[in-house]
Protein backbone atom coordinates (compact mmCIF):
# COMPACT_ATOMS: atom_id res chain seq x y z
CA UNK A 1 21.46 -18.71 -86.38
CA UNK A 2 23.28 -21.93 -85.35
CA UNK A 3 24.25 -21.73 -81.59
CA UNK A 4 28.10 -21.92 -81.46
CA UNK A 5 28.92 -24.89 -79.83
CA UNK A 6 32.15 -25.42 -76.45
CA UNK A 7 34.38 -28.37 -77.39
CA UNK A 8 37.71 -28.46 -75.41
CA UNK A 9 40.75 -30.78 -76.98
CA UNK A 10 41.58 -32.79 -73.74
CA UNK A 11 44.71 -33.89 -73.18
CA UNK A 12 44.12 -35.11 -69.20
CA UNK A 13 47.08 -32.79 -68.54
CA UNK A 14 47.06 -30.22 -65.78
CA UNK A 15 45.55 -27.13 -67.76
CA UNK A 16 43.17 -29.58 -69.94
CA UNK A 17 41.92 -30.99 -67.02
CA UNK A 18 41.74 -27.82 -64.73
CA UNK A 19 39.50 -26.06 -67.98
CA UNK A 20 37.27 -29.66 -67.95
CA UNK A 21 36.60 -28.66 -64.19
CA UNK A 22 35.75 -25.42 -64.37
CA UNK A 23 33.21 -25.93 -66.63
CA UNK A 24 31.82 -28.66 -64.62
CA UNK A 25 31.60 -25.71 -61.63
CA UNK A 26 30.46 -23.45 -63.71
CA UNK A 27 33.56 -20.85 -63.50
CA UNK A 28 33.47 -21.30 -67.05
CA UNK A 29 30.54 -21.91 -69.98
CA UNK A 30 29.24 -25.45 -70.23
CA UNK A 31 31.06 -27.29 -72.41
CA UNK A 32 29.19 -29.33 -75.02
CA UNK A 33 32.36 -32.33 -75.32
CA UNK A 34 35.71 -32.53 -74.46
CA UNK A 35 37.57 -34.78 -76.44
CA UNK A 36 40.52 -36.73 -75.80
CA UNK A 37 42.63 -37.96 -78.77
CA UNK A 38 44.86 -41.48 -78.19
CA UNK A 39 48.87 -41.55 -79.20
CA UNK A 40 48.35 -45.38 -77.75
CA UNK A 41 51.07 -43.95 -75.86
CA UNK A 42 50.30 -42.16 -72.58
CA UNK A 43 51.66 -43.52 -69.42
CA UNK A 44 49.14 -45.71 -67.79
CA UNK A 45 48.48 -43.27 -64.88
CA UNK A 46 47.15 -40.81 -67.65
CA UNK A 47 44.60 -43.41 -68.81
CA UNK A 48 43.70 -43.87 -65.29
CA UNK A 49 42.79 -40.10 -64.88
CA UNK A 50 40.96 -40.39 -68.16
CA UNK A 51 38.68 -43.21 -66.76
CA UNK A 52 38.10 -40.89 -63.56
CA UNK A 53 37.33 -37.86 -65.39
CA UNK A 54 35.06 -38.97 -67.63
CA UNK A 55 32.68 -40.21 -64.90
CA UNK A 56 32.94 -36.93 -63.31
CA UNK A 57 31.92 -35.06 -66.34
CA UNK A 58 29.03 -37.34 -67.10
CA UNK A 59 27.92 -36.84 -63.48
CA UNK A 60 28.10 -32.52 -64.63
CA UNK A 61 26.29 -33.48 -67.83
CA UNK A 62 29.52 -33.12 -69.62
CA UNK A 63 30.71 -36.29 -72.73
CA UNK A 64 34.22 -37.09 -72.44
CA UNK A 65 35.26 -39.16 -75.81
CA UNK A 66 38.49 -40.67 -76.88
CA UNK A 67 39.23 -40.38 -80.79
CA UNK A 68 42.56 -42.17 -81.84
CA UNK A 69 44.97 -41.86 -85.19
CA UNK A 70 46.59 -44.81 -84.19
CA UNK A 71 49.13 -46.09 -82.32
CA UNK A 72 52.22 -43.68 -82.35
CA UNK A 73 54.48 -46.21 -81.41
CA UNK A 74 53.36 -49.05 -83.66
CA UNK A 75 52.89 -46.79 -86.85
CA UNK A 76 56.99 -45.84 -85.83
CA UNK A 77 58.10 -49.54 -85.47
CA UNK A 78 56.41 -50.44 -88.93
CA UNK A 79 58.29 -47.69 -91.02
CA UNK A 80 61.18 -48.83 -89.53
CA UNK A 81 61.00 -52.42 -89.82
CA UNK A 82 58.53 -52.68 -93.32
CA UNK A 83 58.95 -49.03 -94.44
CA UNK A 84 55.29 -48.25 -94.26
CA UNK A 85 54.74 -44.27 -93.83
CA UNK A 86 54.76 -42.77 -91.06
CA UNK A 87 54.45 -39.18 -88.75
CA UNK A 88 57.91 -37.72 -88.80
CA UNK A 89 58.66 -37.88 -84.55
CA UNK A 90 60.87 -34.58 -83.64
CA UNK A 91 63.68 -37.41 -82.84
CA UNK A 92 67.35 -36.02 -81.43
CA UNK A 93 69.75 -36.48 -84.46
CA UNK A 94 73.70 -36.52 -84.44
CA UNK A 95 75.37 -36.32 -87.47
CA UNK A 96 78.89 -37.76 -88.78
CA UNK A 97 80.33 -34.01 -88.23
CA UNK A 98 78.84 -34.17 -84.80
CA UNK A 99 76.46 -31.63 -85.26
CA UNK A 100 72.92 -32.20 -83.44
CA UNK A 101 69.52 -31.25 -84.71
CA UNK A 102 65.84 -32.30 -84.27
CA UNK A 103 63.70 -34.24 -87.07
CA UNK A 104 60.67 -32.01 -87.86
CA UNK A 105 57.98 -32.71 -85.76
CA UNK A 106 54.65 -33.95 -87.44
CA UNK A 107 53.08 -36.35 -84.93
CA UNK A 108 50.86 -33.46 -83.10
CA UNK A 109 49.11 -32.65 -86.34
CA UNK A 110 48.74 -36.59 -87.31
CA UNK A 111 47.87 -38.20 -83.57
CA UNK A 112 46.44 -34.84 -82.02
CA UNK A 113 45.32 -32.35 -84.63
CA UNK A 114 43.42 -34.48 -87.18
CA UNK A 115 41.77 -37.03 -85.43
CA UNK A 116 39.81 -34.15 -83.30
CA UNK A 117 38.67 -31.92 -86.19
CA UNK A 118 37.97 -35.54 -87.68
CA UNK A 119 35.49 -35.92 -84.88
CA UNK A 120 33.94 -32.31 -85.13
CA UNK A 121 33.88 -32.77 -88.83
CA UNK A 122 31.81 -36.34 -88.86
CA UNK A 123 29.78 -36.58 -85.39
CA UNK A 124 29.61 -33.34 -84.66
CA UNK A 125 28.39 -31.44 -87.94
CA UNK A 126 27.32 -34.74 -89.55
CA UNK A 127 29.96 -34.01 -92.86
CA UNK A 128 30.80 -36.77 -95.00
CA UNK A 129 34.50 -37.21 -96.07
CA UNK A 130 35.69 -34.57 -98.35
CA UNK A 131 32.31 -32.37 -97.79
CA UNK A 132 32.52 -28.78 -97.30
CA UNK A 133 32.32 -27.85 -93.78
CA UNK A 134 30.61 -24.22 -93.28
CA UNK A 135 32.55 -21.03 -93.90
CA UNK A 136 30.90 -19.22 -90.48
CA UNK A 137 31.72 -20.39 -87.00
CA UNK A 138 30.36 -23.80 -85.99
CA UNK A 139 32.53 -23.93 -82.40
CA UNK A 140 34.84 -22.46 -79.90
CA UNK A 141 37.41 -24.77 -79.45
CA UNK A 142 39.01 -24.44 -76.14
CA UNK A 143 42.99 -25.16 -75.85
CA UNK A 144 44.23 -25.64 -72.32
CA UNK A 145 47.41 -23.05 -72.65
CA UNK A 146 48.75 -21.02 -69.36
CA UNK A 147 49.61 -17.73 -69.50
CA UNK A 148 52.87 -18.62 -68.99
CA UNK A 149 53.36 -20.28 -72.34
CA UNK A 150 51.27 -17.99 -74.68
CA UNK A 151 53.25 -18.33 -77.46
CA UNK A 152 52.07 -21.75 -78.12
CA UNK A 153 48.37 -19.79 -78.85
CA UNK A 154 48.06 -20.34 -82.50
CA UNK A 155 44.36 -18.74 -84.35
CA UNK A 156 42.18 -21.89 -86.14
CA UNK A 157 43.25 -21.94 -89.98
CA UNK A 158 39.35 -23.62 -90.26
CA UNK A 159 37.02 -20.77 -90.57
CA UNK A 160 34.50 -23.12 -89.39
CA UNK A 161 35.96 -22.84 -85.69
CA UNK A 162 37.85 -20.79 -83.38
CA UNK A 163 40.22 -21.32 -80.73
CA UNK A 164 40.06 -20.29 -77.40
CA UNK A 165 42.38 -19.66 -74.57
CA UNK A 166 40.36 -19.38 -71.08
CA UNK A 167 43.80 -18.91 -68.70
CA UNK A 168 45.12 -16.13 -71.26
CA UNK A 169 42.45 -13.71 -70.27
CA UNK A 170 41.74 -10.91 -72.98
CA UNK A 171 45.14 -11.50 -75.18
CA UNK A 172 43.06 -12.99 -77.81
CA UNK A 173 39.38 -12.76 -77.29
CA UNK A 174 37.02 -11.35 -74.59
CA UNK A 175 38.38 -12.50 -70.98
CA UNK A 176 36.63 -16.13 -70.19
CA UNK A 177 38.18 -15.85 -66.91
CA UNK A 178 38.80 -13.03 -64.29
CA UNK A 179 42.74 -13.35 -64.52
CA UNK A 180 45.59 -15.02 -66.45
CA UNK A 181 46.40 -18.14 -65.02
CA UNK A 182 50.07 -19.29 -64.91
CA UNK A 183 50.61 -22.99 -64.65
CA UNK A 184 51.41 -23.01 -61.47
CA UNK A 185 48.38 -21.06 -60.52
CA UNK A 186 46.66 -24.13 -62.59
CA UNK A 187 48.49 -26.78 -59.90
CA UNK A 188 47.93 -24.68 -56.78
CA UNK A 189 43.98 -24.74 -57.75
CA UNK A 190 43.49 -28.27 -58.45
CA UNK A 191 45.43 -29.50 -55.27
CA UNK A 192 43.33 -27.35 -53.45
CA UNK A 193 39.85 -28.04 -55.42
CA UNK A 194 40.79 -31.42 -55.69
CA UNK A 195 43.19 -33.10 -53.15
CA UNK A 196 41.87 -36.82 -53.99
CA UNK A 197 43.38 -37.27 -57.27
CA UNK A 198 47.06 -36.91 -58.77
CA UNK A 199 46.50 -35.28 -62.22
CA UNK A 200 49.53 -36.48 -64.37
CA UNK A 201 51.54 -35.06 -67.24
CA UNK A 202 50.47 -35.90 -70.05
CA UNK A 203 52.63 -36.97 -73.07
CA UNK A 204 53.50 -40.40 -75.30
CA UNK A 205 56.22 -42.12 -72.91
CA UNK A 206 58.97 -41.72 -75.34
CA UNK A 207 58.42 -38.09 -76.69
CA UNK A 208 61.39 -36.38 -77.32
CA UNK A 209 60.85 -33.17 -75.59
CA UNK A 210 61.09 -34.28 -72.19
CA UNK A 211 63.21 -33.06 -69.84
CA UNK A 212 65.56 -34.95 -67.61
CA UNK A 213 62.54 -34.45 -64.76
CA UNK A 214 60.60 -35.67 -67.00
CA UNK A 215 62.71 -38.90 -67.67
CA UNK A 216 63.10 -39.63 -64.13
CA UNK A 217 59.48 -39.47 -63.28
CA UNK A 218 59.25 -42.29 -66.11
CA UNK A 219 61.94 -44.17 -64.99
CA UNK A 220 59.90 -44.57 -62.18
CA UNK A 221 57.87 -46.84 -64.04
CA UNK A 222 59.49 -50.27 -64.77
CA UNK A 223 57.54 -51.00 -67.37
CA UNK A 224 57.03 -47.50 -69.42
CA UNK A 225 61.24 -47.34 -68.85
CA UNK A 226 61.87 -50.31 -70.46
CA UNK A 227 59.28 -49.40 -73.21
CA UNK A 228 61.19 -46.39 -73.89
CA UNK A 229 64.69 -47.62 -73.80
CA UNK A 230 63.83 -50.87 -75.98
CA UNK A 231 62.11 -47.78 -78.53
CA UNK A 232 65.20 -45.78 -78.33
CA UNK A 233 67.33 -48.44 -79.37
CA UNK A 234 65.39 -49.24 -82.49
CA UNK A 235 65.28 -45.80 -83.40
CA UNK A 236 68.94 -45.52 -83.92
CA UNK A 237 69.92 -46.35 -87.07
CA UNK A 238 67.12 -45.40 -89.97
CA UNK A 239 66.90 -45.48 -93.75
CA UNK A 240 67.62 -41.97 -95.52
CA UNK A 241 68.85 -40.15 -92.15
CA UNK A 242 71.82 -39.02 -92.09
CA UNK A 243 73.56 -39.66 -88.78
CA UNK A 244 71.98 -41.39 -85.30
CA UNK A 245 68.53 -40.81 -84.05
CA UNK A 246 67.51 -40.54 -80.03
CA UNK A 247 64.87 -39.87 -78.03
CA UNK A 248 67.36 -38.06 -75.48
CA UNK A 249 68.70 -34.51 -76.04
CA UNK A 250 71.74 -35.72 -75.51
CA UNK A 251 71.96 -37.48 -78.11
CA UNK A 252 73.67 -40.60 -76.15
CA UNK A 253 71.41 -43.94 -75.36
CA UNK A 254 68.40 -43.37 -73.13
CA UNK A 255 69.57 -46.24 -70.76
CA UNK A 256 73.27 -44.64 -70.26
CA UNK A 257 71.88 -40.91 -69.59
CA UNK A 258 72.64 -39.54 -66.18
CA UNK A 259 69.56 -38.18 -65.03
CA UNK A 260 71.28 -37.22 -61.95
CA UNK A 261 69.45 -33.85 -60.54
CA UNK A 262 72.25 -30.90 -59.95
CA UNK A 263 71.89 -31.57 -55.97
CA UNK A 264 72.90 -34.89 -56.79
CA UNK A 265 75.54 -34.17 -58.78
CA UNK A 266 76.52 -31.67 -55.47
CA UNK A 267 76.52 -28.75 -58.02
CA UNK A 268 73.88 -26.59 -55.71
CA UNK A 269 76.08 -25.66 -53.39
CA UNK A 270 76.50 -21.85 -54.03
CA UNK A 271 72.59 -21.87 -55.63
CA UNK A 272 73.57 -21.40 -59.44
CA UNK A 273 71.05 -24.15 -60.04
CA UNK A 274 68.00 -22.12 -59.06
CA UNK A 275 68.29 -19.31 -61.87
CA UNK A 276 67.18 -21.07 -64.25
CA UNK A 277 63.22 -21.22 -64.57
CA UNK A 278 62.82 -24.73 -66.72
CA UNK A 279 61.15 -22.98 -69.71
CA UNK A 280 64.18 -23.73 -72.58
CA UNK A 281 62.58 -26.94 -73.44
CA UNK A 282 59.13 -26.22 -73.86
């Protein structure tokens, strides 16, 4: 019987990262990879915790490896400037009538998705292109999901794998862990396991799901700002769409958003701000 191998898709977030660490303490089963997949898009500081991590994981016996399906960004400019194809982006769209909606989103499956299964599929199992991968489980595929946000948990459509959710407990499959984790359970445990090192968020610089937190934390960053403005600007105007495409959900230019918080805006006065919890745009 083939032993059933631990591979966890990495995305150097918080919860990817936190499930990478357990397994290197041994609160969870060794994992044979983790694997990291490239938009060419990530904010520097989250190739900067890549570099770190993988060292740490070699040190625990552990391979971290980087698979790519491109770069996100370039693939984007070319459709729009030589109409090569591309991954529809979930981009913020106002039409003539004034009615907003979102493009559908296919960049996960094409930048995430594939190039990972690519990986398990050709270095992992040894298949050639367009060979038949096994019909019995080859791997448990960990996903770094918090309790919090279990309805992202989606089962493998690969009968060659299965997915599995550590910090949902027993939802799913048998409990890997002794609790549900929450995310912020997830951030309380890694400041306190490990204070030395700031684990970012991780997502391309100009996806469209941010939030205006989100946005401000990039701002931050001279350079990933300007990257995302100058993107937002060429994204405007594009053949077959009807109406104006942005990366805010505001639908306005990136550069002209107020990203004001509420206490600057002095709306916190009476506390209205605090009931809501920050989970519509997830």
């Amino acid at each position: 019987m083939t032993e059933i191998k631990h591979i966890l898709s990495f995305g150097a977030g918080v919860q990817s990262t936190a499930l990478l660490f357990m397994s290197c303490r041994g609160l969870l089963p060794k994992l044979d990879c983790a694997i990291f997949s490239d938009t060419g898009w990530e904010p520097d500081e989250v190739y900067t915790h890549l570099e770190w991590c993988k060292v740490y994981a070699a040190d625990h016996g552990i391979p971290v490896v980087t698979v790519t399906g491109g770069n996100i960004r370039d693939q984007y400019m070319d459709f729009l400037n030589k109409g090569t194809r591309f991954a529809s982006i979930p981009l913020h769209v106002i039409q003539e009538n004034g009615d907003k909606g979102m493009n559908r989103r296919q960049c996960t499956r094409d930048f995430k998705i594939v190039p990972i299964e690519t990986y398990m599929r050709r270095k992992l199992m040894g298949l050639k292109k367009r060979q038949r991968a096994p019909k019995t489980i080859q791997f448990h595929q960990w996903m770094g999901i918090s309790y919090d946000e279990m309805q992202r948990a989606k089962r493998s459509a690969e009968p060659w794998k299965e997915h599995r959710f550590p910090f949902l407990h027993d939802l799913i499959h048998e409990p890997m862990l002794d609790k549900p984790w929450r995310r912020h359970q997830i951030k309380d445990w890694l400041r306190s396991e490990y204070p030395q090192i700031h684990v970012p968020r991780s997502a391309c610089i100009g996806c469209p799901y941010h939030d205006n937190t989100e946005w401000r934390r990039i701002k931050e960053d001279p350079k990933a700002w300007a990257d995302a403005i100058e993107f937002d600007e060429a994204i405007r105007i594009q053949p077959k769409m009807n109406g104006e495409a942005y990366l805010h959900r505001s639908c306005k230019p990136l550069k002209d958003v107020d990203l004001r918080t509420d206490e600057e805006h002095g709306q916190n006065l009476l506390g209205f701000a605090n009931e809501c919890e920050g989970m519509c745009g997830i």
